[in-house]
N, C-alpha and C. Protein backbone atom coordinates (compact mmCIF):
# COMPACT_ATOMS: atom_id res chain seq x y z
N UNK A 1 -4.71 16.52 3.27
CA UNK A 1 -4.47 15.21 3.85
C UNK A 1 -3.04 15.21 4.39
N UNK A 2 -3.04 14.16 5.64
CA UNK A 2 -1.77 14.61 6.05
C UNK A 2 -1.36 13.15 6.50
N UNK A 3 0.19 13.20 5.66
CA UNK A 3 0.65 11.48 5.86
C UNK A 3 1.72 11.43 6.96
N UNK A 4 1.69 10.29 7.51
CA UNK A 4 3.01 10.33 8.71
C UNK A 4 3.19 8.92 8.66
N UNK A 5 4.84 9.02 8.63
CA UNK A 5 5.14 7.39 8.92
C UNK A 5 4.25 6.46 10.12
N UNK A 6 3.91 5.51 9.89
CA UNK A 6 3.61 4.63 11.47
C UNK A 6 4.51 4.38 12.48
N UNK A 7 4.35 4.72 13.60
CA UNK A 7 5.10 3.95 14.67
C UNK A 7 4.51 2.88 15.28
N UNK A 8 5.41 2.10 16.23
CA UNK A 8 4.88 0.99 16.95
C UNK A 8 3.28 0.96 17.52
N UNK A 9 3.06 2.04 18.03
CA UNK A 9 2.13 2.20 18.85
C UNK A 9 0.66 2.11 17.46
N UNK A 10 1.59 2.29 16.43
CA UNK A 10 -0.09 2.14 15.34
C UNK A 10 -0.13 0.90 15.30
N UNK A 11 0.21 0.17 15.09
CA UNK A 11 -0.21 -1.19 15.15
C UNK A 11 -0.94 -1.98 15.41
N UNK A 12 -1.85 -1.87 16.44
CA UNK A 12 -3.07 -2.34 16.36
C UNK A 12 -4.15 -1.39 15.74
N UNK A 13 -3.88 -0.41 14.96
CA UNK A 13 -4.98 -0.10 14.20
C UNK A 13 -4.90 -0.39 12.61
N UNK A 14 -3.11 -0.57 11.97
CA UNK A 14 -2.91 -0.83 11.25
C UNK A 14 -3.81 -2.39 11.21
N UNK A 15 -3.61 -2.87 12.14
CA UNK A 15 -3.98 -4.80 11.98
C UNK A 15 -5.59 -4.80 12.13
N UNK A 16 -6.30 -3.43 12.50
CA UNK A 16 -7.58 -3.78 12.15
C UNK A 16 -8.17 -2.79 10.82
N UNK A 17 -7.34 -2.07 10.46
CA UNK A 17 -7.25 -1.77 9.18
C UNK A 17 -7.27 -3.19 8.09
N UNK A 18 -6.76 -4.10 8.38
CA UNK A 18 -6.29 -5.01 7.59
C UNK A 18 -7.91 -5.82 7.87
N UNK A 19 -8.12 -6.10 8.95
CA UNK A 19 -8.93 -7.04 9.79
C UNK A 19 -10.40 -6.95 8.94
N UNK A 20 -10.71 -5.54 8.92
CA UNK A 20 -11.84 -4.69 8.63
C UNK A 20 -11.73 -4.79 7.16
N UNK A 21 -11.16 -4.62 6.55
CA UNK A 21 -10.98 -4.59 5.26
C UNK A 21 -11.46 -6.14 4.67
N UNK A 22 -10.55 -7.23 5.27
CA UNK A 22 -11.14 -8.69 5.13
C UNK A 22 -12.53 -9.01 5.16
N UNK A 23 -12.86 -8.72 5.79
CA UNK A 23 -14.38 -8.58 6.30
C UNK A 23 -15.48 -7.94 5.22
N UNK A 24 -14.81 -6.82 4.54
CA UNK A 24 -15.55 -6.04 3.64
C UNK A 24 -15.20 -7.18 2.27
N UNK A 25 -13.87 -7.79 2.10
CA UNK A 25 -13.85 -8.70 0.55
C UNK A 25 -14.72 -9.79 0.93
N UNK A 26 -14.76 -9.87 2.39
CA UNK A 26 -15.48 -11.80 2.18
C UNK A 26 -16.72 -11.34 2.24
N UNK A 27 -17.26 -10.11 2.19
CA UNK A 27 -19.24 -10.01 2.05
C UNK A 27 -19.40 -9.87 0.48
N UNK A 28 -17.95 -9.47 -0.08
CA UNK A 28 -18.19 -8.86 -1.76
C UNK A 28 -17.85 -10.45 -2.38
N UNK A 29 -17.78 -11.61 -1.42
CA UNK A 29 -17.07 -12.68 -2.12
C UNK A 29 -15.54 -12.82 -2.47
N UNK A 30 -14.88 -12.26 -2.23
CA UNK A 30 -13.41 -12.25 -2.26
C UNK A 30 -12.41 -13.22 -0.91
N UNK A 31 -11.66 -14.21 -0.85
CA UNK A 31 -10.77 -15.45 -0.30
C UNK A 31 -9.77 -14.00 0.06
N UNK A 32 -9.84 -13.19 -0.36
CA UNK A 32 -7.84 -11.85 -0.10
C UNK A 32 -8.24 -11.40 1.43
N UNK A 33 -7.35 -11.86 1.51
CA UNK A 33 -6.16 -11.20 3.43
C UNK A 33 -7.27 -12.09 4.61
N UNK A 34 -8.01 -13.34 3.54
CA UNK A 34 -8.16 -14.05 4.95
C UNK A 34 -7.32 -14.57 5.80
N UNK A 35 -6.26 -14.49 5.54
CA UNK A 35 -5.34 -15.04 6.62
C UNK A 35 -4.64 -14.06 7.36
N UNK A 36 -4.63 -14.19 8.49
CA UNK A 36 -4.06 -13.12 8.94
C UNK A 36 -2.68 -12.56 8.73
N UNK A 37 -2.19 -11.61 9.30
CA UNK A 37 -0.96 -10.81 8.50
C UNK A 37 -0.10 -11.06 9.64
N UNK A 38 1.04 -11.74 9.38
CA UNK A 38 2.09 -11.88 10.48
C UNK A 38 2.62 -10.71 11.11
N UNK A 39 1.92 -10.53 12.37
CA UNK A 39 2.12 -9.15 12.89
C UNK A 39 4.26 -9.08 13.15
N UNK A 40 4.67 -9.74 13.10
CA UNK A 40 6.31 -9.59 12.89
C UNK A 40 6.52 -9.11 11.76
N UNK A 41 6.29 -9.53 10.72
CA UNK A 41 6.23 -8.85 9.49
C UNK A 41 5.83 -6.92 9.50
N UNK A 42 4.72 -6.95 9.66
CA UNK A 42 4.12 -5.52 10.13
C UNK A 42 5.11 -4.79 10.93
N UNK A 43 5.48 -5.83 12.38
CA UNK A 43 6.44 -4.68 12.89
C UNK A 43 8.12 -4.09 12.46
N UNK A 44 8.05 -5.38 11.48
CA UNK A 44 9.36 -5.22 10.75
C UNK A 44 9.42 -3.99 9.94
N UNK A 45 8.21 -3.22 8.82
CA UNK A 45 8.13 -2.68 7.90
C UNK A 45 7.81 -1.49 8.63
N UNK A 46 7.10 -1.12 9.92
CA UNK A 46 6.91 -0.22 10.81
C UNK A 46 8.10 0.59 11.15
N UNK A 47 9.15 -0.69 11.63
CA UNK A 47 10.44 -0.21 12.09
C UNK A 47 11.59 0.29 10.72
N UNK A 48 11.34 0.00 9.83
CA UNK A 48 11.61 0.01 8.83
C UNK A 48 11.40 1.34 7.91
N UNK A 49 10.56 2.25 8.45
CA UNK A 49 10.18 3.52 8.42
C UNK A 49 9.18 3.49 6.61
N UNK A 50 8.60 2.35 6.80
CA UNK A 50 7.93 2.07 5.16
C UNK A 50 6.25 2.42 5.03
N UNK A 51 5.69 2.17 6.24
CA UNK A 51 4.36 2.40 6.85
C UNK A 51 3.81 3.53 6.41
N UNK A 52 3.04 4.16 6.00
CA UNK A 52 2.28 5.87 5.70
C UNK A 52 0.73 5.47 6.26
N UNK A 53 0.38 6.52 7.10
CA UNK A 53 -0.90 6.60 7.29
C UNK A 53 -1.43 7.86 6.80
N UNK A 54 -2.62 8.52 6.74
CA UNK A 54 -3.32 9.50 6.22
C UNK A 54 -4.47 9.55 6.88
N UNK A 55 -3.74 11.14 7.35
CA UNK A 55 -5.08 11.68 7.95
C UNK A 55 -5.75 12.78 7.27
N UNK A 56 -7.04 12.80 7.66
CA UNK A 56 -7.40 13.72 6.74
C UNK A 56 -7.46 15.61 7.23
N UNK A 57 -7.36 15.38 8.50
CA UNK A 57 -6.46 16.68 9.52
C UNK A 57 -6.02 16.52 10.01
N UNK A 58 -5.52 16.92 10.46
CA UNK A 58 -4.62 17.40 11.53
C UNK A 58 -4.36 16.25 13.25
N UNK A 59 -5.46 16.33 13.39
CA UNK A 59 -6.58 15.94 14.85
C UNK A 59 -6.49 14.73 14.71
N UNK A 60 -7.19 14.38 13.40
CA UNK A 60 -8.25 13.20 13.24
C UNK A 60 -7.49 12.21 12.89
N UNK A 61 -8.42 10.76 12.90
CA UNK A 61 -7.79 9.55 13.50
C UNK A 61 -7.43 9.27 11.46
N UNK A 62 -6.46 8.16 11.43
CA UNK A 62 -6.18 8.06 9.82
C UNK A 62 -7.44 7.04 9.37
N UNK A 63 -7.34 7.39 8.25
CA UNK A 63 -8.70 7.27 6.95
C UNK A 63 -7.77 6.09 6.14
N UNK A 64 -6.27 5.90 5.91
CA UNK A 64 -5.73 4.68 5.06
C UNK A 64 -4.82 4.59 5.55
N UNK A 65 -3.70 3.32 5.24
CA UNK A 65 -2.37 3.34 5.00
C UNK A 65 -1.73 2.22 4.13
N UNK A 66 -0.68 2.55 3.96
CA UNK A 66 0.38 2.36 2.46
C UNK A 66 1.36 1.30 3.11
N UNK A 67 1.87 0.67 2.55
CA UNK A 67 3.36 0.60 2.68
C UNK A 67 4.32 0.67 1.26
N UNK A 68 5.10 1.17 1.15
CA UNK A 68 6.19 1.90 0.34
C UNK A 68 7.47 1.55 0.65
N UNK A 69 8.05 0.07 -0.56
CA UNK A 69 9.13 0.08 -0.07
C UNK A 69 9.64 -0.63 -1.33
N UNK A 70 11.14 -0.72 -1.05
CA UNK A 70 12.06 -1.53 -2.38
C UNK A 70 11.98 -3.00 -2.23
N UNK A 71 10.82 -3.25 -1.48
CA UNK A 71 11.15 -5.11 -2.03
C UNK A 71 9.84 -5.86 -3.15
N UNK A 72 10.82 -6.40 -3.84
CA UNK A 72 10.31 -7.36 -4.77
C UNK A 72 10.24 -8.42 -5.02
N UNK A 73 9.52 -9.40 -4.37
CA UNK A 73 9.62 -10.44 -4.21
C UNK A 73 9.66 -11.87 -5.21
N UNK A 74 10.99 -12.10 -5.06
CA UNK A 74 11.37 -13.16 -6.20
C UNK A 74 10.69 -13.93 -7.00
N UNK A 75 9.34 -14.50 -6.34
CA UNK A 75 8.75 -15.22 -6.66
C UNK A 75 7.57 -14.88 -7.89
N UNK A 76 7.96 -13.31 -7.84
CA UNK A 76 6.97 -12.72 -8.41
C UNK A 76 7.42 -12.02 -10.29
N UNK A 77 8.51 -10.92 -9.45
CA UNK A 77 9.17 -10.28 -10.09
C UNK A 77 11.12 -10.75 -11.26
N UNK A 78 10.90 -10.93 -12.20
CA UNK A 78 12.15 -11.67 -12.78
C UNK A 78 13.49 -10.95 -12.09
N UNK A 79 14.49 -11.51 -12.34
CA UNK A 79 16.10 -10.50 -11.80
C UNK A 79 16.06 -9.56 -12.46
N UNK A 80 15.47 -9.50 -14.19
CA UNK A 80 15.86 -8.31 -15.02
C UNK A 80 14.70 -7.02 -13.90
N UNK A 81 13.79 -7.63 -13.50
CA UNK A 81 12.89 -6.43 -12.87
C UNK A 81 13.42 -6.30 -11.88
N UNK A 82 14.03 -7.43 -11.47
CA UNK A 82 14.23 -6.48 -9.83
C UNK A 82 15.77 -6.04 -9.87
N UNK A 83 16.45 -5.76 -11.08
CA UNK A 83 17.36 -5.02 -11.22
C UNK A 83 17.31 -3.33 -11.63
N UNK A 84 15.86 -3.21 -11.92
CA UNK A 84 15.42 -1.63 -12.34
C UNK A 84 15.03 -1.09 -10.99
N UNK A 85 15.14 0.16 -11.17
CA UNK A 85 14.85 1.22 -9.91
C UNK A 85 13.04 1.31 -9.80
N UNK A 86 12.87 0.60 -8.56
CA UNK A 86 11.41 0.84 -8.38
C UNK A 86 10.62 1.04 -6.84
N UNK A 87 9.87 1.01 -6.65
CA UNK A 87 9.42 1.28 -5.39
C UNK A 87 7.88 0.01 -5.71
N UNK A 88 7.48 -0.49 -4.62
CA UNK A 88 6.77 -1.04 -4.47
C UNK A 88 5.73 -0.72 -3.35
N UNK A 89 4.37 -1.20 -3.44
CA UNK A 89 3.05 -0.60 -3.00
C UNK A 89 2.86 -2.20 -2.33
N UNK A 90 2.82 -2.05 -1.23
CA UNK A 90 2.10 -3.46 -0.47
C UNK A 90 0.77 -2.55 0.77
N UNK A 91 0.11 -3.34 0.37
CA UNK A 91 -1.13 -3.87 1.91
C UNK A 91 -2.29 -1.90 1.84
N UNK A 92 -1.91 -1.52 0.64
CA UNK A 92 -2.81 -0.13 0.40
C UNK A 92 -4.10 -0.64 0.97
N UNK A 93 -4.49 -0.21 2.09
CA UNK A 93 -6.03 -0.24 2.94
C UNK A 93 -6.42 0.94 3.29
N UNK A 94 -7.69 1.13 3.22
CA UNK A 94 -8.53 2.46 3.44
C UNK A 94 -9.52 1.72 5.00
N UNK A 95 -9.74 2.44 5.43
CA UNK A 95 -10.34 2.27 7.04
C UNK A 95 -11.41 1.80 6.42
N UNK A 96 -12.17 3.12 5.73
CA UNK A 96 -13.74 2.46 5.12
C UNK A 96 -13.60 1.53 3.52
N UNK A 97 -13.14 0.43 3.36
CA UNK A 97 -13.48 0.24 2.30
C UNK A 97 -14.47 0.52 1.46
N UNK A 98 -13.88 0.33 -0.10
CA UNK A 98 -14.88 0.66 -0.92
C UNK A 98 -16.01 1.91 -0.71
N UNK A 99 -14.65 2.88 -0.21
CA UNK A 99 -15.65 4.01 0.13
C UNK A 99 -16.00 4.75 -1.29
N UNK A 100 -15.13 4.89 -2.44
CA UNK A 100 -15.43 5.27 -3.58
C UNK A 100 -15.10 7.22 -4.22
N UNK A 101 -14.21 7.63 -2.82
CA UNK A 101 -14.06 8.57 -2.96
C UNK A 101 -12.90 8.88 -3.85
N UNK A 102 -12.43 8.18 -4.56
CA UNK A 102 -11.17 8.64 -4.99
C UNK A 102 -9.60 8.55 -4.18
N UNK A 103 -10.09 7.77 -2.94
CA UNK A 103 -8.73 7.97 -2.19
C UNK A 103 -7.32 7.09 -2.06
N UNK A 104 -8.24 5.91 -3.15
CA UNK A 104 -6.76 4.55 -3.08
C UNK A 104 -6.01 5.34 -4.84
N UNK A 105 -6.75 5.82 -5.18
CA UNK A 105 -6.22 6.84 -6.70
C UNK A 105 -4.98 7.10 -6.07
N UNK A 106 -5.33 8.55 -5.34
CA UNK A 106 -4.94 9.63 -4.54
C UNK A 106 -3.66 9.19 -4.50
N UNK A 107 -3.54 8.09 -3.30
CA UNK A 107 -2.55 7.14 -2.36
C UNK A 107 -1.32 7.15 -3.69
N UNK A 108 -2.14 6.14 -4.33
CA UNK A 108 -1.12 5.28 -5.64
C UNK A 108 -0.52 6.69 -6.16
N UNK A 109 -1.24 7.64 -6.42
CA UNK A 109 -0.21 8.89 -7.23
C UNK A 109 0.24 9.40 -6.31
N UNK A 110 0.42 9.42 -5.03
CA UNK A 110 1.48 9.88 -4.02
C UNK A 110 2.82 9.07 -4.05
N UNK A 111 1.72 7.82 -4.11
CA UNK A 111 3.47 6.43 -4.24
C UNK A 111 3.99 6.66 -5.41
N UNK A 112 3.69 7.25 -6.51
CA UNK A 112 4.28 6.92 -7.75
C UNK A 112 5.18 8.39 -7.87
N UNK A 113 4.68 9.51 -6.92
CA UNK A 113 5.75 10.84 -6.88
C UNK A 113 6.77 10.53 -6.42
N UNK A 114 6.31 9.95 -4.62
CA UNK A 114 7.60 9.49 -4.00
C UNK A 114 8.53 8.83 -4.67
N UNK A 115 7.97 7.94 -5.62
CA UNK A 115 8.75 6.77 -6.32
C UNK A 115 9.91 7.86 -7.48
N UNK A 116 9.06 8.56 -8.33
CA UNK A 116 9.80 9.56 -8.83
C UNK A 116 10.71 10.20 -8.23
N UNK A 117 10.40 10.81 -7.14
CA UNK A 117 11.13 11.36 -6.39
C UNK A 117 12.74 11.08 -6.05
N UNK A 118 12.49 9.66 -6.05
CA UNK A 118 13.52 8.50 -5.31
C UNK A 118 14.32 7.90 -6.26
N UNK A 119 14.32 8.64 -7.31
CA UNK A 119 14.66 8.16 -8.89
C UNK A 119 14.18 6.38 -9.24
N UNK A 120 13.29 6.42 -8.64
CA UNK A 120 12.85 5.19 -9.66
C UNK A 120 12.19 4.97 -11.04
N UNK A 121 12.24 4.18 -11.81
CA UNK A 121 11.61 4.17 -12.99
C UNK A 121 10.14 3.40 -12.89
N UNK A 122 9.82 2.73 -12.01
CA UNK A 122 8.56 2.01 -12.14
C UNK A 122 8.07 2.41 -10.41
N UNK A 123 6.91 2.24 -10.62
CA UNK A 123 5.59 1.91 -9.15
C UNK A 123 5.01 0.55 -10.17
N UNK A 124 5.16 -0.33 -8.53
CA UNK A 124 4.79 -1.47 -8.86
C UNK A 124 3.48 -2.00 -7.56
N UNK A 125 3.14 -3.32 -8.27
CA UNK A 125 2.29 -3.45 -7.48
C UNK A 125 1.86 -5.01 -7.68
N UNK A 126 1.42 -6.09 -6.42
CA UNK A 126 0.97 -6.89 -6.58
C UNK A 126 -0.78 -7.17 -5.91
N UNK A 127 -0.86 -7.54 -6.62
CA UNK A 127 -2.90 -7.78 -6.06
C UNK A 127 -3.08 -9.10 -6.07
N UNK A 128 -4.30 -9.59 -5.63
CA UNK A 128 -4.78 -11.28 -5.24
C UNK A 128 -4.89 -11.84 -6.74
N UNK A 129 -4.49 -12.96 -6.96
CA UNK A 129 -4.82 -13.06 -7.78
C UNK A 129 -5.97 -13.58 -8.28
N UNK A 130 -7.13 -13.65 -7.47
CA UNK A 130 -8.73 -13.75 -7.95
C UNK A 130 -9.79 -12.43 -7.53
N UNK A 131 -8.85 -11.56 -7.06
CA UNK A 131 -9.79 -10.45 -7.07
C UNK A 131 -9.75 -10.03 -8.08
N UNK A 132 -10.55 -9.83 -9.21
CA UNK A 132 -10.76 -9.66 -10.79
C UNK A 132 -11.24 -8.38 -10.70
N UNK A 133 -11.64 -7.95 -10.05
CA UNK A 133 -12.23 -6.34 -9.39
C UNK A 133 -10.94 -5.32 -9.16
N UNK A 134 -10.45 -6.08 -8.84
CA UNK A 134 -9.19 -5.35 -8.63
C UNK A 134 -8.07 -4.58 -9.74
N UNK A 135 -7.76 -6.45 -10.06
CA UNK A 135 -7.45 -5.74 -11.32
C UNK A 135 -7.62 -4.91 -12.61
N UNK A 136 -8.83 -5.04 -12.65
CA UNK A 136 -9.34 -4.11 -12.98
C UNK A 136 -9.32 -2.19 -12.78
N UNK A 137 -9.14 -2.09 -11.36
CA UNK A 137 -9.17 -0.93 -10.85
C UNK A 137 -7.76 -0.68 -11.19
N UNK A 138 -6.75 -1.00 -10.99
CA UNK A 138 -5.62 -0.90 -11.46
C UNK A 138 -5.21 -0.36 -12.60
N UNK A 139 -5.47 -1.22 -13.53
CA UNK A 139 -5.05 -1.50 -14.98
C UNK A 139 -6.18 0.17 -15.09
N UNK A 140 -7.47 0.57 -14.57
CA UNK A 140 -8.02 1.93 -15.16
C UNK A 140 -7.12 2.86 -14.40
N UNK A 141 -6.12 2.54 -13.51
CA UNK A 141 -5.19 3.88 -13.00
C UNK A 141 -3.97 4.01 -13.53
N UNK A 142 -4.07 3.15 -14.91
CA UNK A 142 -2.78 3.01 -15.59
C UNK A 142 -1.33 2.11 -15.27
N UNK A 143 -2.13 1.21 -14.43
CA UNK A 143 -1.19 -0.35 -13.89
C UNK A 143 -1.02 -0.89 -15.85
N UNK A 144 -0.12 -1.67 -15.87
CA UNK A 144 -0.07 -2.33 -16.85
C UNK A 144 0.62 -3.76 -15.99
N UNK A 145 -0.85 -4.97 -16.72
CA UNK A 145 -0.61 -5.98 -16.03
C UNK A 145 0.69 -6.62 -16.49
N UNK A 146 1.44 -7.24 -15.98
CA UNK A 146 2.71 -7.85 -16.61
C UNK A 146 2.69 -9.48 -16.42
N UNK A 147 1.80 -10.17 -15.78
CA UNK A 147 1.85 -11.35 -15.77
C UNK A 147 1.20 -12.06 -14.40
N UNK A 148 0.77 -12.92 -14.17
CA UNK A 148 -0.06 -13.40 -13.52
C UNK A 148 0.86 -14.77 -12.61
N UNK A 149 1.44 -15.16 -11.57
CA UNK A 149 1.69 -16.05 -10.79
C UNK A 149 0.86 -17.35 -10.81
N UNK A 150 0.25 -18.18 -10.60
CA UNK A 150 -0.89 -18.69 -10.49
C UNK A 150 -0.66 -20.07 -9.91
N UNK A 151 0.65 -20.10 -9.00
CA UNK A 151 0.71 -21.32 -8.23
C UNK A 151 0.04 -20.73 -6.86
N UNK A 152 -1.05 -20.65 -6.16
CA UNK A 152 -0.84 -20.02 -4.69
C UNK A 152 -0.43 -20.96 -3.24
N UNK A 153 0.33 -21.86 -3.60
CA UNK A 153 0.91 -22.39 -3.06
C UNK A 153 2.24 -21.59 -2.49
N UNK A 154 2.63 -21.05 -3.88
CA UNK A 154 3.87 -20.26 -3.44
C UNK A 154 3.41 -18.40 -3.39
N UNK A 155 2.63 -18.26 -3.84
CA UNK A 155 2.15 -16.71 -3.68
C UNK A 155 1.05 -16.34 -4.14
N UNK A 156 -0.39 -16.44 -3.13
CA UNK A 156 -1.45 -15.63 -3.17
C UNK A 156 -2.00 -14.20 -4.12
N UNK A 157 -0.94 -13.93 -3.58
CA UNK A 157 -0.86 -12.31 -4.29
C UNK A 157 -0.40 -12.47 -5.92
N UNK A 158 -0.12 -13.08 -6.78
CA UNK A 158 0.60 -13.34 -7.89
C UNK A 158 0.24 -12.52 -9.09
N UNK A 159 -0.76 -11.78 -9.20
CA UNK A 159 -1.31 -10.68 -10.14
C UNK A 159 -0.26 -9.35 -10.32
N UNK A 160 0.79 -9.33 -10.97
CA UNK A 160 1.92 -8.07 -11.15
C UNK A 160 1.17 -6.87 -12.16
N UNK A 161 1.47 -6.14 -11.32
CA UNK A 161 1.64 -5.05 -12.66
C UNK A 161 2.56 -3.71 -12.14
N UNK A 162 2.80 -2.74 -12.96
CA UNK A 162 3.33 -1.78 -12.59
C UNK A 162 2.92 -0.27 -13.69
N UNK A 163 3.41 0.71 -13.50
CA UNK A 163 3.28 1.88 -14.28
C UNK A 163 4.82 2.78 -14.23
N UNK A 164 4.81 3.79 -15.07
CA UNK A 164 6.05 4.56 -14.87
C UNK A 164 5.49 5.36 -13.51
N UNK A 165 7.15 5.60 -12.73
CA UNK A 165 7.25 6.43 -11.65
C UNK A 165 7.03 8.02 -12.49
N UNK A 166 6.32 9.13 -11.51
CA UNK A 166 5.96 9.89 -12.23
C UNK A 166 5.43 10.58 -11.18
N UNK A 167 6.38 12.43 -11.15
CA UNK A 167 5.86 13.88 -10.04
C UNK A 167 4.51 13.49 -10.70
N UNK A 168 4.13 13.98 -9.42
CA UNK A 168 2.54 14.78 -9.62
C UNK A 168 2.35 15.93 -8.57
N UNK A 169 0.59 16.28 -9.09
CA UNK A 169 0.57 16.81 -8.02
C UNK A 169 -1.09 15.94 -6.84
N UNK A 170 -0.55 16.13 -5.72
CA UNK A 170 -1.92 15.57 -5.10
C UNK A 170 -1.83 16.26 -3.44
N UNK A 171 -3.04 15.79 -3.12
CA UNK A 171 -3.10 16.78 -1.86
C UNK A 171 -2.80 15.88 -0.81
N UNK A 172 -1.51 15.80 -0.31
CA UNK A 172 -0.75 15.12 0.54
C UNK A 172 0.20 15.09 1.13
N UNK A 173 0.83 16.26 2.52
CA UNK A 173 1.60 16.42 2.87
C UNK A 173 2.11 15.90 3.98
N UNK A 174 3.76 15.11 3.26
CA UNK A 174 4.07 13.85 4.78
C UNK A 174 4.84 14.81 5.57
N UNK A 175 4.66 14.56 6.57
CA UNK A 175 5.15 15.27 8.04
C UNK A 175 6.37 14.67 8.09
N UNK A 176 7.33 15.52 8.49
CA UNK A 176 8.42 14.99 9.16
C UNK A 176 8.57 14.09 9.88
N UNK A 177 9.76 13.30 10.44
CA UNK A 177 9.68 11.98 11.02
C UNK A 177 9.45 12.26 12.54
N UNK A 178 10.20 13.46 13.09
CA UNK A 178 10.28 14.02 14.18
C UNK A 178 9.70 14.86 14.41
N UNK A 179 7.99 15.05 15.10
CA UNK A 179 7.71 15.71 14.75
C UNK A 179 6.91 16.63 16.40
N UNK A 180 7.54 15.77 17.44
CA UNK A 180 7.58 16.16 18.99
C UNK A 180 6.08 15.36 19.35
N UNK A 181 5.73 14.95 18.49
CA UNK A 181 4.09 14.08 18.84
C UNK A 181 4.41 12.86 19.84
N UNK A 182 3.19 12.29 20.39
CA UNK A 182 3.73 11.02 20.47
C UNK A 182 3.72 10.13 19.79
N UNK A 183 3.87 8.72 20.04
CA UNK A 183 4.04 7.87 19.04
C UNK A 183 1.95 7.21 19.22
N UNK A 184 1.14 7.00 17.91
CA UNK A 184 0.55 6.24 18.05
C UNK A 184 -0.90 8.18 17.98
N UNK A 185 -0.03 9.07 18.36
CA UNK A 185 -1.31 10.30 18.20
C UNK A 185 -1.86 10.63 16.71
N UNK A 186 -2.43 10.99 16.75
CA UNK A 186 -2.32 12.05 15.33
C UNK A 186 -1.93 12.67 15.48
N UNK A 187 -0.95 13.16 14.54
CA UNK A 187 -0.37 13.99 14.28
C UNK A 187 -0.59 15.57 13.36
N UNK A 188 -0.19 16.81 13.73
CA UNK A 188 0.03 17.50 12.62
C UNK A 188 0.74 17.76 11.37
């Protein structure tokens, strides 16, 4: 599998990554990412070099993407947490949802190397807080829930948890930033 930051030009596949995915929670019964995603936001975290997509060759068009980054959002996380070294997991989407292959695993133990990597002590993570499915999936990849938000007035997402940052090994090699491609190809 082969990861490469996003550039501008992904962006409209990132947003139907997102789009497509909605579509798959509201047939399973799930209210998560009906609203749409402030594409400023997106292009902020794009430019921001936080974006990972995954392909599964070389050629071929990406199968997920990540975002990977240091923010923790107040509303969520106390000062004592967001004073520890961590990396955070937002908007993890797979093209095919609920495909069942093992590949949002995969993702999360890539984020949690990088996170190691980066000397952090935690991979963190926030989920909806009525997708009960979810959390679930989590908490079996070794999330430990830490507390639940439950105004969604002020944050949707309010379900925390996190795990220790931690090498591994997984089959996932990110490409350089520069890598003579264009922006928006697949890449090698």
């Amino acid at each position: 599998m082969i990861v490469v930051r996003a550039v501008p030009a992904d962006i409209p596949r990132l947003l139907k990554f997102r789009t497509d995915a909605a579509s798959w929670l509201s047939a399973k019964g799930s209210d998560q990412w009906s609203t749409p995603y402030p594409p400023e936001l997106l292009i902020a975290s794009v430019s921001a070099g936080e974006v990972y997509l995954f392909h599964p060759t070389p050629k071929a068009l990406p199968v997920a993407t990540v975002t990977l980054d240091r923010k923790a959002e107040p509303v969520l996380w106390s000062e004592e947490e967001r004073g520890e070294p961590a990396l955070y997991v937002h908007k993890l989407t797979l093209a095919r949802p609920g495909g069942g292959q093992g590949l949002g695993a995969a993702i999360l133990d890539w984020c949690g190397d990088q996170a190691a990597r980066d000397g952090a002590k935690w991979l963190r993570l926030d989920a909806w807080t009525t997708n009960t499915r979810l959390h679930a999936y989590y908490e079996r990849l070794g999330f430990t829930h830490l507390r639940t938000v439950d105004d969604p007035a002020a944050y949707e997402s309010g379900w925390v948890a996190q795990r220790p940052a931690a090498p591994c090994e997984h089959p996932f090699h990110l490409q350089p930033a520069d890598n003579g491609q264009e922006p928006g190809e697949p890449r090698p």
